[in-house]
PDB file of N, CA and C in Angstrom:
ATOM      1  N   UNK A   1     142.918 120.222  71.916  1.00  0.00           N
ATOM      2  CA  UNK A   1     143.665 119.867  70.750  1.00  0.00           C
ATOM      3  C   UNK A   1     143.739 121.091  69.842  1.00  0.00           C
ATOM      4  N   UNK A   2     144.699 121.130  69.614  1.00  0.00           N
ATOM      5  CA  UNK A   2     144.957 121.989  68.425  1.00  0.00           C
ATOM      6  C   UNK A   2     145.978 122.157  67.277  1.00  0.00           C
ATOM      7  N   UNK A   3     145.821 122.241  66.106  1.00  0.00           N
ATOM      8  CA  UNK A   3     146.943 122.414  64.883  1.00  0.00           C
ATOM      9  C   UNK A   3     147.026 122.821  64.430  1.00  0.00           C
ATOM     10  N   UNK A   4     148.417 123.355  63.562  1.00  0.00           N
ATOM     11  CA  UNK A   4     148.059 124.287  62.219  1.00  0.00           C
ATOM     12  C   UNK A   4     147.121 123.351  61.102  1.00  0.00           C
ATOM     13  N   UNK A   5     147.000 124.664  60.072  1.00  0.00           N
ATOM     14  CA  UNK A   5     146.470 124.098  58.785  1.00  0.00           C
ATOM     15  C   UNK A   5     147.644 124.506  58.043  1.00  0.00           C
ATOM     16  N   UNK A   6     147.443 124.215  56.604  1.00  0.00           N
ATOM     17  CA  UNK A   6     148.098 124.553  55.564  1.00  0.00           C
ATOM     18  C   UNK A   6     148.058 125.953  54.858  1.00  0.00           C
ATOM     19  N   UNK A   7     146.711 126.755  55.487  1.00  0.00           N
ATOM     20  CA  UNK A   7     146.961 128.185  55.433  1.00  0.00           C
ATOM     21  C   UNK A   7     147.476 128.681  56.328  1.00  0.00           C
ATOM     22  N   UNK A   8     148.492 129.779  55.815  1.00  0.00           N
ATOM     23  CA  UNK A   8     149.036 130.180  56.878  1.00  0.00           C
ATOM     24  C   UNK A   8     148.404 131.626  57.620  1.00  0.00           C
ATOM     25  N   UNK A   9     148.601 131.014  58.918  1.00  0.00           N
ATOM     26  CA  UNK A   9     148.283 131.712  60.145  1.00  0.00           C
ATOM     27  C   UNK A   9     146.631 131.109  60.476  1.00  0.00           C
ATOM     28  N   UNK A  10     146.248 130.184  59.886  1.00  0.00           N
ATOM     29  CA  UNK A  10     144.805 129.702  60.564  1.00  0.00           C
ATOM     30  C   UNK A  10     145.360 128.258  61.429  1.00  0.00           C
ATOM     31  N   UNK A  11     144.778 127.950  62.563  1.00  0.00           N
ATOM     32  CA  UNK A  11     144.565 127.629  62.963  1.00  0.00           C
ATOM     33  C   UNK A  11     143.425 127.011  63.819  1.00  0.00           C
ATOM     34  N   UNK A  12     143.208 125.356  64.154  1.00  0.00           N
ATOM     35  CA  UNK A  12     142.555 124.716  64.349  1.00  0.00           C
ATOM     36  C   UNK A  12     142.348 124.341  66.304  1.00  0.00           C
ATOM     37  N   UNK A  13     141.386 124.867  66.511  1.00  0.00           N
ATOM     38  CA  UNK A  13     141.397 124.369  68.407  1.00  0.00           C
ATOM     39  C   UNK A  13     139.866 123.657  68.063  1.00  0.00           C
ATOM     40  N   UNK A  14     139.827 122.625  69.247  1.00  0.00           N
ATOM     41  CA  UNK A  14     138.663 122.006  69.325  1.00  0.00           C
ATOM     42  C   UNK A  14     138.836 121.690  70.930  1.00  0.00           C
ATOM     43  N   UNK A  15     137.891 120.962  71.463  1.00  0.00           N
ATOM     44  CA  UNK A  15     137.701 120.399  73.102  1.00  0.00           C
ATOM     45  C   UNK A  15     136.388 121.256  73.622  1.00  0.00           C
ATOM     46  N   UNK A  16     136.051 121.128  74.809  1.00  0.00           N
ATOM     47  CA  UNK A  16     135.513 121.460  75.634  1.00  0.00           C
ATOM     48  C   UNK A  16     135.414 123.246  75.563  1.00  0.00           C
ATOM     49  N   UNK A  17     134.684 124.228  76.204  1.00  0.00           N
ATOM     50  CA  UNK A  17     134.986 125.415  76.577  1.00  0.00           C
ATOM     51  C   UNK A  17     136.168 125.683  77.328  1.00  0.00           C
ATOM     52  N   UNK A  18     135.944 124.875  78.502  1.00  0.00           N
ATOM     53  CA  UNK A  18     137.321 124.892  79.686  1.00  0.00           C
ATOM     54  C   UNK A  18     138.392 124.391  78.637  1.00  0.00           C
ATOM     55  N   UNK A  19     138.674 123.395  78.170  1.00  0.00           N
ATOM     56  CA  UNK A  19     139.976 122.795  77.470  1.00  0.00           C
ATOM     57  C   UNK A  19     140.190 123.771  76.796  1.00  0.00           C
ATOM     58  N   UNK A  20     139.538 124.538  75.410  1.00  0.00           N
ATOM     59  CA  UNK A  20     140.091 125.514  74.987  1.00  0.00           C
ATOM     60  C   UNK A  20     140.230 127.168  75.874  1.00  0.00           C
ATOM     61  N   UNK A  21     139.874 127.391  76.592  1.00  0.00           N
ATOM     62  CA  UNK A  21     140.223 128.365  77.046  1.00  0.00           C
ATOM     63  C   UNK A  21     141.239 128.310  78.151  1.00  0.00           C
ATOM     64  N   UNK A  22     141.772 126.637  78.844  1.00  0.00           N
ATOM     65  CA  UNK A  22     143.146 126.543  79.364  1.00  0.00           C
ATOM     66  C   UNK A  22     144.323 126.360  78.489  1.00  0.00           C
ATOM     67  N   UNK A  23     143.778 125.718  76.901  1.00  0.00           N
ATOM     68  CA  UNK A  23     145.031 125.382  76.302  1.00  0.00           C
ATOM     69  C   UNK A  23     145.487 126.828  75.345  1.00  0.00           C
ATOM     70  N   UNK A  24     144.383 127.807  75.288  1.00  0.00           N
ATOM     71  CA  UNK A  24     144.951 128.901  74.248  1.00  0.00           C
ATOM     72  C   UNK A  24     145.713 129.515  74.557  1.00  0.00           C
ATOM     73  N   UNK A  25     146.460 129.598  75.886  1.00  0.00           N
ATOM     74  CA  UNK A  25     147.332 130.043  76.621  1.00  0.00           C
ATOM     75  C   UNK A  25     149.118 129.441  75.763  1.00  0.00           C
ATOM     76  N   UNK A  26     148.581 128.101  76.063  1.00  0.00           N
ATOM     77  CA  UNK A  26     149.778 127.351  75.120  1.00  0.00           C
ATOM     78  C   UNK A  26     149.880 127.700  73.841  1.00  0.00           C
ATOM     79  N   UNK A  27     149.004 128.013  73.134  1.00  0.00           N
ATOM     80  CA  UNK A  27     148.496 128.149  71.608  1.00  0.00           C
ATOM     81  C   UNK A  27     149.511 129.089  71.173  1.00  0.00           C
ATOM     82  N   UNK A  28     149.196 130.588  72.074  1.00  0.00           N
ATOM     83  CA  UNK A  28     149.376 131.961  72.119  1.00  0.00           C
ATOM     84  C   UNK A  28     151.075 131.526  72.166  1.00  0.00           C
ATOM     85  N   UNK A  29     151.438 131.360  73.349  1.00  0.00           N
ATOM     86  CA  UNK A  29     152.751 131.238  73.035  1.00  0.00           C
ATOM     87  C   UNK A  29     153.731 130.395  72.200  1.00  0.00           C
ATOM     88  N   UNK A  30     152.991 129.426  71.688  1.00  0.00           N
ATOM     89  CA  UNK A  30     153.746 129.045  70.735  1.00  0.00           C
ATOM     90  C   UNK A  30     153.761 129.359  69.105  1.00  0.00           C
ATOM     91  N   UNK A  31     152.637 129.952  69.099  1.00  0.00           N
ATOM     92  CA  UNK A  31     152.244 131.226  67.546  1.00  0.00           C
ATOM     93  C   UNK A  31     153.457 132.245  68.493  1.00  0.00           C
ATOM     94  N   UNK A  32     153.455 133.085  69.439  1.00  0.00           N
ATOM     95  CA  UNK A  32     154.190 133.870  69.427  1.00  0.00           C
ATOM     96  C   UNK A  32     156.322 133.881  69.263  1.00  0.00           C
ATOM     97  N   UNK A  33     155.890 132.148  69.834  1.00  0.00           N
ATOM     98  CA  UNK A  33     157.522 131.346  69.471  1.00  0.00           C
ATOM     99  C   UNK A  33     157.993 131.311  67.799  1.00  0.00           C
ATOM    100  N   UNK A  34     156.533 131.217  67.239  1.00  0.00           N
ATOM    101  CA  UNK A  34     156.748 131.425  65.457  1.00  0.00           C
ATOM    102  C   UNK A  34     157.428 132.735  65.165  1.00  0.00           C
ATOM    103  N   UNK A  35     156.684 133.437  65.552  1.00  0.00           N
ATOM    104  CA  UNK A  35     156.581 134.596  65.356  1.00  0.00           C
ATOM    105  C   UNK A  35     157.819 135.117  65.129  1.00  0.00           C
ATOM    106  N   UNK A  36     158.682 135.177  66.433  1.00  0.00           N
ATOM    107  CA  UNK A  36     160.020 135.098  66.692  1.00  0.00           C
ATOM    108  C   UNK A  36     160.874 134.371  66.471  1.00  0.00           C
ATOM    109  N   UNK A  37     160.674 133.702  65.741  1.00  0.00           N
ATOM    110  CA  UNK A  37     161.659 132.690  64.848  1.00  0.00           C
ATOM    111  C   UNK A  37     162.505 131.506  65.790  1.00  0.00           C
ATOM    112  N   UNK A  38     162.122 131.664  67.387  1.00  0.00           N
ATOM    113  CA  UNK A  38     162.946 130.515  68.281  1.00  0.00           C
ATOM    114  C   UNK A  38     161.618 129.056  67.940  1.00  0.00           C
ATOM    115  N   UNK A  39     160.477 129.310  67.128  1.00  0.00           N
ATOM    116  CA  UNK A  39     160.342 127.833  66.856  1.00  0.00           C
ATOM    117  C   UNK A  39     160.545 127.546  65.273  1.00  0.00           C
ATOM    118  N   UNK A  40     160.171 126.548  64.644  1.00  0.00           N
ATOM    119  CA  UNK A  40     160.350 126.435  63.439  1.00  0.00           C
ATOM    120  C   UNK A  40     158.941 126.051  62.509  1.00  0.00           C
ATOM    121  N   UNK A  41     158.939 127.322  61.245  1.00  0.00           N
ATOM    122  CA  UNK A  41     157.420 126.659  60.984  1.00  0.00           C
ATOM    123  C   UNK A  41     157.622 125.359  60.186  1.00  0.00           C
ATOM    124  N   UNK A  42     156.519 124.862  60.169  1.00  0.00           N
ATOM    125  CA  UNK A  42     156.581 123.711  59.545  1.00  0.00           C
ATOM    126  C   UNK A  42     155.462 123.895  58.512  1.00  0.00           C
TER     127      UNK A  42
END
């Protein structure tokens, strides 16, 4: 699991060792989708 917070650029991961170190993969690219403006911040 993971979410933004209301500061920006922190972010929240929790789970297992394995869960977070398969999901930061997802994490990464979707901070990097911010980044680049093809997602939308909220």
């Amino acid at each position: 699991m993971y979410a933004r917070t209301k500061q920006p650029g922190l972010w929240f991961i929790a789970g297992s060792l394995a869960q977070c170190r398969i999901n930061s993969k997802y994490l990464a690219l979707q901070i990097k989708a911010i980044e680049e403006g093809i997602l939308a911040r909220i």
